[in-house]
PDB file of N, CA and C in Angstrom:
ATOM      1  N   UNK A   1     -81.768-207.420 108.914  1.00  0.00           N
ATOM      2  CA  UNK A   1     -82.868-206.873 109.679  1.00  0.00           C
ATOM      3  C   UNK A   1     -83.340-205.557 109.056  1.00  0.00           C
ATOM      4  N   UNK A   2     -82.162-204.367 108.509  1.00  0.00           N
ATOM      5  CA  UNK A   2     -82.821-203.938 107.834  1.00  0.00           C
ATOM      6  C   UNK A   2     -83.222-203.853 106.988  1.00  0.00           C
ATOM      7  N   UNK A   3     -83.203-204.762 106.257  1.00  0.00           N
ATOM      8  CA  UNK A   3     -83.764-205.061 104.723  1.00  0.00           C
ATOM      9  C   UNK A   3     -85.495-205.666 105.185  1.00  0.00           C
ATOM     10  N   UNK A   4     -85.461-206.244 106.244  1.00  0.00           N
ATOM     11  CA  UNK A   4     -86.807-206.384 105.932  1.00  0.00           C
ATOM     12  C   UNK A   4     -87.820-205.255 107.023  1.00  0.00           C
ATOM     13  N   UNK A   5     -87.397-204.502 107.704  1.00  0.00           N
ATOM     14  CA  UNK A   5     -87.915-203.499 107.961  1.00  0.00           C
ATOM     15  C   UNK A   5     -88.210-202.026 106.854  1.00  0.00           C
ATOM     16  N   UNK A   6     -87.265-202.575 105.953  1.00  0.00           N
ATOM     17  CA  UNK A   6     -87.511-201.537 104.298  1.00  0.00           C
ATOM     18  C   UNK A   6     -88.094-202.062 103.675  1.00  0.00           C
ATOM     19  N   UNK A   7     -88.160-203.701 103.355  1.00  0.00           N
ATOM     20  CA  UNK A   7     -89.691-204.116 103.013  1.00  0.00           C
ATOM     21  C   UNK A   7     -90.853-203.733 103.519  1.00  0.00           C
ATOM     22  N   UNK A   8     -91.082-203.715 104.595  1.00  0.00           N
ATOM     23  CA  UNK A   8     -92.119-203.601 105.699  1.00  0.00           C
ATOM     24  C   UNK A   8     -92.637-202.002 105.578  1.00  0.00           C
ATOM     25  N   UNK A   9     -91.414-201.483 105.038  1.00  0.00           N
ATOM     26  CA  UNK A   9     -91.465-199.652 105.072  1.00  0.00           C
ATOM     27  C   UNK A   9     -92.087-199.602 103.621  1.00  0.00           C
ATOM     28  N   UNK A  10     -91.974-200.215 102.513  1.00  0.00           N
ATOM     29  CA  UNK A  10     -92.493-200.630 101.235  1.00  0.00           C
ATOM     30  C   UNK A  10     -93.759-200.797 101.301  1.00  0.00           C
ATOM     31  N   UNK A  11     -94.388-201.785 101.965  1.00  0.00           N
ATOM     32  CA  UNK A  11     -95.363-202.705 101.968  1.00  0.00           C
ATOM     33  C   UNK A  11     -96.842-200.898 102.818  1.00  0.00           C
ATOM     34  N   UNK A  12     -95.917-200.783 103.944  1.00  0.00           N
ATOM     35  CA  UNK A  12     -96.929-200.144 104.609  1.00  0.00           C
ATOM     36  C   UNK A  12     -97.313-198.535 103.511  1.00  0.00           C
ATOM     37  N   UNK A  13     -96.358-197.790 102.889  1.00  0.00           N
ATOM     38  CA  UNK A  13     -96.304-197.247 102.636  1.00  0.00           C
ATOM     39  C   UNK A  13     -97.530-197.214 101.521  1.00  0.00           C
ATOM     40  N   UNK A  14     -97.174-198.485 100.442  1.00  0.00           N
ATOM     41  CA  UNK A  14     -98.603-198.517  99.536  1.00  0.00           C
ATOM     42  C   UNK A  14     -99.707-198.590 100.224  1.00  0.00           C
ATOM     43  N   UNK A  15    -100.267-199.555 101.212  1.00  0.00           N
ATOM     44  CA  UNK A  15    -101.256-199.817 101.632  1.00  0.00           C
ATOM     45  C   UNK A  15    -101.623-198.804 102.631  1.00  0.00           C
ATOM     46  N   UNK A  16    -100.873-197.973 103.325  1.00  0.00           N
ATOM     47  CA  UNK A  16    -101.280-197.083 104.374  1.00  0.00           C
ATOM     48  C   UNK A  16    -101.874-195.632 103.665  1.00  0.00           C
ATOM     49  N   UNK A  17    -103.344-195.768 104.591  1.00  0.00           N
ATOM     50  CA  UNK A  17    -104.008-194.546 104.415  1.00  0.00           C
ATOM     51  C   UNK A  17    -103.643-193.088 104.801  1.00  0.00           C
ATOM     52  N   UNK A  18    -103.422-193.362 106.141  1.00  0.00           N
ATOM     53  CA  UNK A  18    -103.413-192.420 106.883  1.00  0.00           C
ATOM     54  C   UNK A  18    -101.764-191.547 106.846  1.00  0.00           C
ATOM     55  N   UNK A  19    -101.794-190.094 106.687  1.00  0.00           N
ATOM     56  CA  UNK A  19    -100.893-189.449 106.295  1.00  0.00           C
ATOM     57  C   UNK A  19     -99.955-189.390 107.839  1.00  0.00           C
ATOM     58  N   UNK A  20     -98.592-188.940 107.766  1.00  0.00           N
ATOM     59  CA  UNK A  20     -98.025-188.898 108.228  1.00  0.00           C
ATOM     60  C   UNK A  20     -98.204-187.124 109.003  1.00  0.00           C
ATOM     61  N   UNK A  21     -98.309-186.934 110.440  1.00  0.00           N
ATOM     62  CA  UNK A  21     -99.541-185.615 110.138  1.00  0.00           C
ATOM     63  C   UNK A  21     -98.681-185.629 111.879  1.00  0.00           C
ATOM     64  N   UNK A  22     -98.386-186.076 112.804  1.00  0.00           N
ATOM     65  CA  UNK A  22     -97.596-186.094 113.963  1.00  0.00           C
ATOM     66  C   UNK A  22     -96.382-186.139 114.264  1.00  0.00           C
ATOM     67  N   UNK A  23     -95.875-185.606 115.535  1.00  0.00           N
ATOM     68  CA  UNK A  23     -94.679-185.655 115.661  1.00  0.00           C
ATOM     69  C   UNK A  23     -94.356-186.418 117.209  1.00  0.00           C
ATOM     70  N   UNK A  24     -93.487-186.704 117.138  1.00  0.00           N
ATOM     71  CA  UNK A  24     -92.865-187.778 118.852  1.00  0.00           C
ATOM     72  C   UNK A  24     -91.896-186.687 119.076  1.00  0.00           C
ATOM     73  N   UNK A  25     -91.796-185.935 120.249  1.00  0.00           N
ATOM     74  CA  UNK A  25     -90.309-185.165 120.150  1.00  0.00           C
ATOM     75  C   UNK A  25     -89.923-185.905 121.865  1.00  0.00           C
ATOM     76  N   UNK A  26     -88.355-186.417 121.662  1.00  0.00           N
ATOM     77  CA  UNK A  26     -87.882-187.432 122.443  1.00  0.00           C
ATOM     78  C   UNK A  26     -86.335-186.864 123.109  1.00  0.00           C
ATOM     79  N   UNK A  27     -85.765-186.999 123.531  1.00  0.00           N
ATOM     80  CA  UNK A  27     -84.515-186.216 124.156  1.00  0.00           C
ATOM     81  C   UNK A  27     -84.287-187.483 124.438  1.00  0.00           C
ATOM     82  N   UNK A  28     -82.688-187.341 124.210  1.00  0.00           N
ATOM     83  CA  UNK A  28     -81.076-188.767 124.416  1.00  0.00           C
ATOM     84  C   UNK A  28     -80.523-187.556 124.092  1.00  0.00           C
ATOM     85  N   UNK A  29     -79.227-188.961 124.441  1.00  0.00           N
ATOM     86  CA  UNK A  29     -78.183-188.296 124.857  1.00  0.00           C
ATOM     87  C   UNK A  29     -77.664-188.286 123.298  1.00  0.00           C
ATOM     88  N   UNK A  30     -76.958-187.124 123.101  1.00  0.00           N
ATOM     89  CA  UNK A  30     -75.957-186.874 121.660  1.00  0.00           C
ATOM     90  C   UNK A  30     -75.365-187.556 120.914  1.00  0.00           C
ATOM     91  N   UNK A  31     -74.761-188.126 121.956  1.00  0.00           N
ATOM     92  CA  UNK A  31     -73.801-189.486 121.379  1.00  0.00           C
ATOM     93  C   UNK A  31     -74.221-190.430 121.187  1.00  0.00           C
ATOM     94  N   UNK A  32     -75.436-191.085 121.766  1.00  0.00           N
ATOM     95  CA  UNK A  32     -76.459-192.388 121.365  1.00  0.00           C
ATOM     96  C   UNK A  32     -76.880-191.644 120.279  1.00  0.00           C
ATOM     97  N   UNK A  33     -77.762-190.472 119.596  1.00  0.00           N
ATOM     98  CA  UNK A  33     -78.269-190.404 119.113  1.00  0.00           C
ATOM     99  C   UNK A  33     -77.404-190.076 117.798  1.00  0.00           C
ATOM    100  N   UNK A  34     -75.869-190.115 117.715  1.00  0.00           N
ATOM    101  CA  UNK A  34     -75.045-189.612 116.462  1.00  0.00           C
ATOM    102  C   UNK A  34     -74.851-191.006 115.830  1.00  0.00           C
ATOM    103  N   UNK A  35     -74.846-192.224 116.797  1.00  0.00           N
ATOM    104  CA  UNK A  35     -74.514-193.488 116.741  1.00  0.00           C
ATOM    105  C   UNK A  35     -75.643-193.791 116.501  1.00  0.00           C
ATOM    106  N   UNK A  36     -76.839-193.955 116.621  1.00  0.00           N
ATOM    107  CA  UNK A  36     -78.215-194.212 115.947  1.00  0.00           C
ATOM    108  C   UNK A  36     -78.266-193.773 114.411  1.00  0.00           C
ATOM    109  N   UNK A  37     -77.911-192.695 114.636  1.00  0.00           N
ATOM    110  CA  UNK A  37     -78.074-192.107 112.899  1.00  0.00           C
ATOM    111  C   UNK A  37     -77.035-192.241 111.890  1.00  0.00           C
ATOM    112  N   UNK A  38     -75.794-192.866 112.246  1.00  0.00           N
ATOM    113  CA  UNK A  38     -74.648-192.988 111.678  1.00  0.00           C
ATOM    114  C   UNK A  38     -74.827-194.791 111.647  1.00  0.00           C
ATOM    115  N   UNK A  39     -75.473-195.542 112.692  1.00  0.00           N
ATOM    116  CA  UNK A  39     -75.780-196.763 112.219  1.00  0.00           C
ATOM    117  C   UNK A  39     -77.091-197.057 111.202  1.00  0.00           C
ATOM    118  N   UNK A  40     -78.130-196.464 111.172  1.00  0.00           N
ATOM    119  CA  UNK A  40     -78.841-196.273 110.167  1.00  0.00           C
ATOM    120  C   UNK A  40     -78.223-195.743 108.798  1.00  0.00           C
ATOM    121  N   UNK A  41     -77.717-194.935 108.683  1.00  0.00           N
ATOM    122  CA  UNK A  41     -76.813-194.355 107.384  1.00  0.00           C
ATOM    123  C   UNK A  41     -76.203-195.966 107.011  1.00  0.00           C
ATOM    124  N   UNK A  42     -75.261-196.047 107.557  1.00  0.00           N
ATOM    125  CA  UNK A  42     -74.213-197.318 107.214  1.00  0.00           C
ATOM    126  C   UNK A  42     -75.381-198.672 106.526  1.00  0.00           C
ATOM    127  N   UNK A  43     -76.581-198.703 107.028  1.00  0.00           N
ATOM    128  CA  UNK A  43     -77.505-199.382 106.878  1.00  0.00           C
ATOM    129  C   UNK A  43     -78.498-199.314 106.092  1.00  0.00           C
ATOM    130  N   UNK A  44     -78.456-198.592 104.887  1.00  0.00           N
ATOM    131  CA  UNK A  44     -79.313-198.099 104.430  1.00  0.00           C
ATOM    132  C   UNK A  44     -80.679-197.539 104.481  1.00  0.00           C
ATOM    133  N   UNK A  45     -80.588-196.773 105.854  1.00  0.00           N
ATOM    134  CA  UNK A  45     -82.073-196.584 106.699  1.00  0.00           C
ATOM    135  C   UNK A  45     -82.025-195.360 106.728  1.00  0.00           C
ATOM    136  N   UNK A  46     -82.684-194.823 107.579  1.00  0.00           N
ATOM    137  CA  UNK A  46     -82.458-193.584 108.483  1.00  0.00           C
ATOM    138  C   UNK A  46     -83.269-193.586 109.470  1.00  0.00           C
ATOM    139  N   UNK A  47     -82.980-192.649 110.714  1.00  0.00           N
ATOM    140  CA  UNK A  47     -83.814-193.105 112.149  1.00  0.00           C
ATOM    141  C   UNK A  47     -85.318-192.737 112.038  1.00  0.00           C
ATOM    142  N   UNK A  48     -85.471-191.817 111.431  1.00  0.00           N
ATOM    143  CA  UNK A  48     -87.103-191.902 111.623  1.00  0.00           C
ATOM    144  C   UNK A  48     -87.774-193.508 111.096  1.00  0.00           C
ATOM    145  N   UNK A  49     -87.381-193.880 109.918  1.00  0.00           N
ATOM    146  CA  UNK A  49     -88.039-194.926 109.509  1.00  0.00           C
ATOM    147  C   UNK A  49     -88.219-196.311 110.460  1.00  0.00           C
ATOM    148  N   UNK A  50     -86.669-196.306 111.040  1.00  0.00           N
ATOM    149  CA  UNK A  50     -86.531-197.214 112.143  1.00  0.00           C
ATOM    150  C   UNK A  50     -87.442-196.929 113.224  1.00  0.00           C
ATOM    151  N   UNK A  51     -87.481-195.615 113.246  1.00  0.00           N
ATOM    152  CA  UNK A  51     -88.342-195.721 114.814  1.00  0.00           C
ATOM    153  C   UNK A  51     -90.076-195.758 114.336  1.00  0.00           C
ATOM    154  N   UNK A  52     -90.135-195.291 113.776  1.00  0.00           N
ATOM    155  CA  UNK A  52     -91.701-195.399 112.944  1.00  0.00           C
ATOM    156  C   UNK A  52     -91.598-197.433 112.794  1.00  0.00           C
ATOM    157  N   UNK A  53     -90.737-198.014 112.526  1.00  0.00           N
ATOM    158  CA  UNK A  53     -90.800-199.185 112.370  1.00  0.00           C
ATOM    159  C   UNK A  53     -90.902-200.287 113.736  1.00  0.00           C
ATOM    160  N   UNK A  54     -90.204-199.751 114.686  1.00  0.00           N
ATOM    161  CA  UNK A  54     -90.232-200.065 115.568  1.00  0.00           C
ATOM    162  C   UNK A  54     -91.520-199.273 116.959  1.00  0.00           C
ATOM    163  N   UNK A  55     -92.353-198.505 116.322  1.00  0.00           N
ATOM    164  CA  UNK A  55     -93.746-198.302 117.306  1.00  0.00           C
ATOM    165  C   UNK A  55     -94.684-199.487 116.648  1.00  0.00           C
ATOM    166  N   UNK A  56     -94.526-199.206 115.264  1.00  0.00           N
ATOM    167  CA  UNK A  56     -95.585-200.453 114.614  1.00  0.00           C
ATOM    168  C   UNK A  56     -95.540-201.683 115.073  1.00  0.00           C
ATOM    169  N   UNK A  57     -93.901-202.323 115.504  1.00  0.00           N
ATOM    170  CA  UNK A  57     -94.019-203.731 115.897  1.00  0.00           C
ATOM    171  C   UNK A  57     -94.303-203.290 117.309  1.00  0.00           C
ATOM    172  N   UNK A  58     -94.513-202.291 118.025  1.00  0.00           N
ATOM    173  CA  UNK A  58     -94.459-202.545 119.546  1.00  0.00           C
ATOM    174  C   UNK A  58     -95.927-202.988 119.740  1.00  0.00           C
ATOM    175  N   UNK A  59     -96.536-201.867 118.689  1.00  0.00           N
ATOM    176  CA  UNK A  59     -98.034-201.988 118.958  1.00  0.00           C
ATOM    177  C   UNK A  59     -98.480-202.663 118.207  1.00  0.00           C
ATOM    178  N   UNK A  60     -98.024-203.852 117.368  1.00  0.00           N
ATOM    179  CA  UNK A  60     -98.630-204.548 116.906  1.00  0.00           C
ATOM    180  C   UNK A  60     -98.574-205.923 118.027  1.00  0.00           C
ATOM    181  N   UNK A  61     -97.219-206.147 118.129  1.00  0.00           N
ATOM    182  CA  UNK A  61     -96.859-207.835 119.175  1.00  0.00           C
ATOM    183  C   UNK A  61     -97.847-207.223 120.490  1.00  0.00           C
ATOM    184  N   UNK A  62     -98.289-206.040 120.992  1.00  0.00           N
ATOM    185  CA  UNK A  62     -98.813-205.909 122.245  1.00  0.00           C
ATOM    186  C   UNK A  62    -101.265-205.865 122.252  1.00  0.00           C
ATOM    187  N   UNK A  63    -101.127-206.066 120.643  1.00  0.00           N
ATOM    188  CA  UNK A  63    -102.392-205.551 119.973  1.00  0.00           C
ATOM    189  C   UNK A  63    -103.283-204.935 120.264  1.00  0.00           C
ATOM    190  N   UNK A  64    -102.414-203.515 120.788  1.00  0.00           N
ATOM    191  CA  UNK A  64    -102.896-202.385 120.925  1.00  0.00           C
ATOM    192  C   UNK A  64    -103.519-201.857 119.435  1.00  0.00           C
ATOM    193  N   UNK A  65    -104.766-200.969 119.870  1.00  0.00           N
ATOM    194  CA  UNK A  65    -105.242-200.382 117.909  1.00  0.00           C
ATOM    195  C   UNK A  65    -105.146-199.047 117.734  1.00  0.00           C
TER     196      UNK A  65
END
């Protein structure tokens, strides 16, 4: 799964115009969030990309623009 969300992070990256220029600021709890970033590590990811990956599919399956 994450291999093709790092494709997907590939793919958008060439073709995407628009700069990266915002921020989401989000509050969890410590320990979800050490285990988020320590399962991304192990995964060859890291959480921003995941979560940047995961607004794109929200708002894409819901086809919001």
């Amino acid at each position: 799964m994450a291999d093709q969300r790092k494709a997907d992070s590939n793919v958008s990256r060439k073709t995407a115009k628009a700069k990266k220029d915002s921020q989401l600021l989000i509050r969890i709890n410590g320990e979800e969030r050490d285990k988020f970033v320590a399962l991304c590590s192990s995964l060859d990811t890291n959480a921003a990309r995941e979560i940047r990956w995961f607004i794109r599919r929200f708002v894409e399956e819901r086809g919001q623009s």
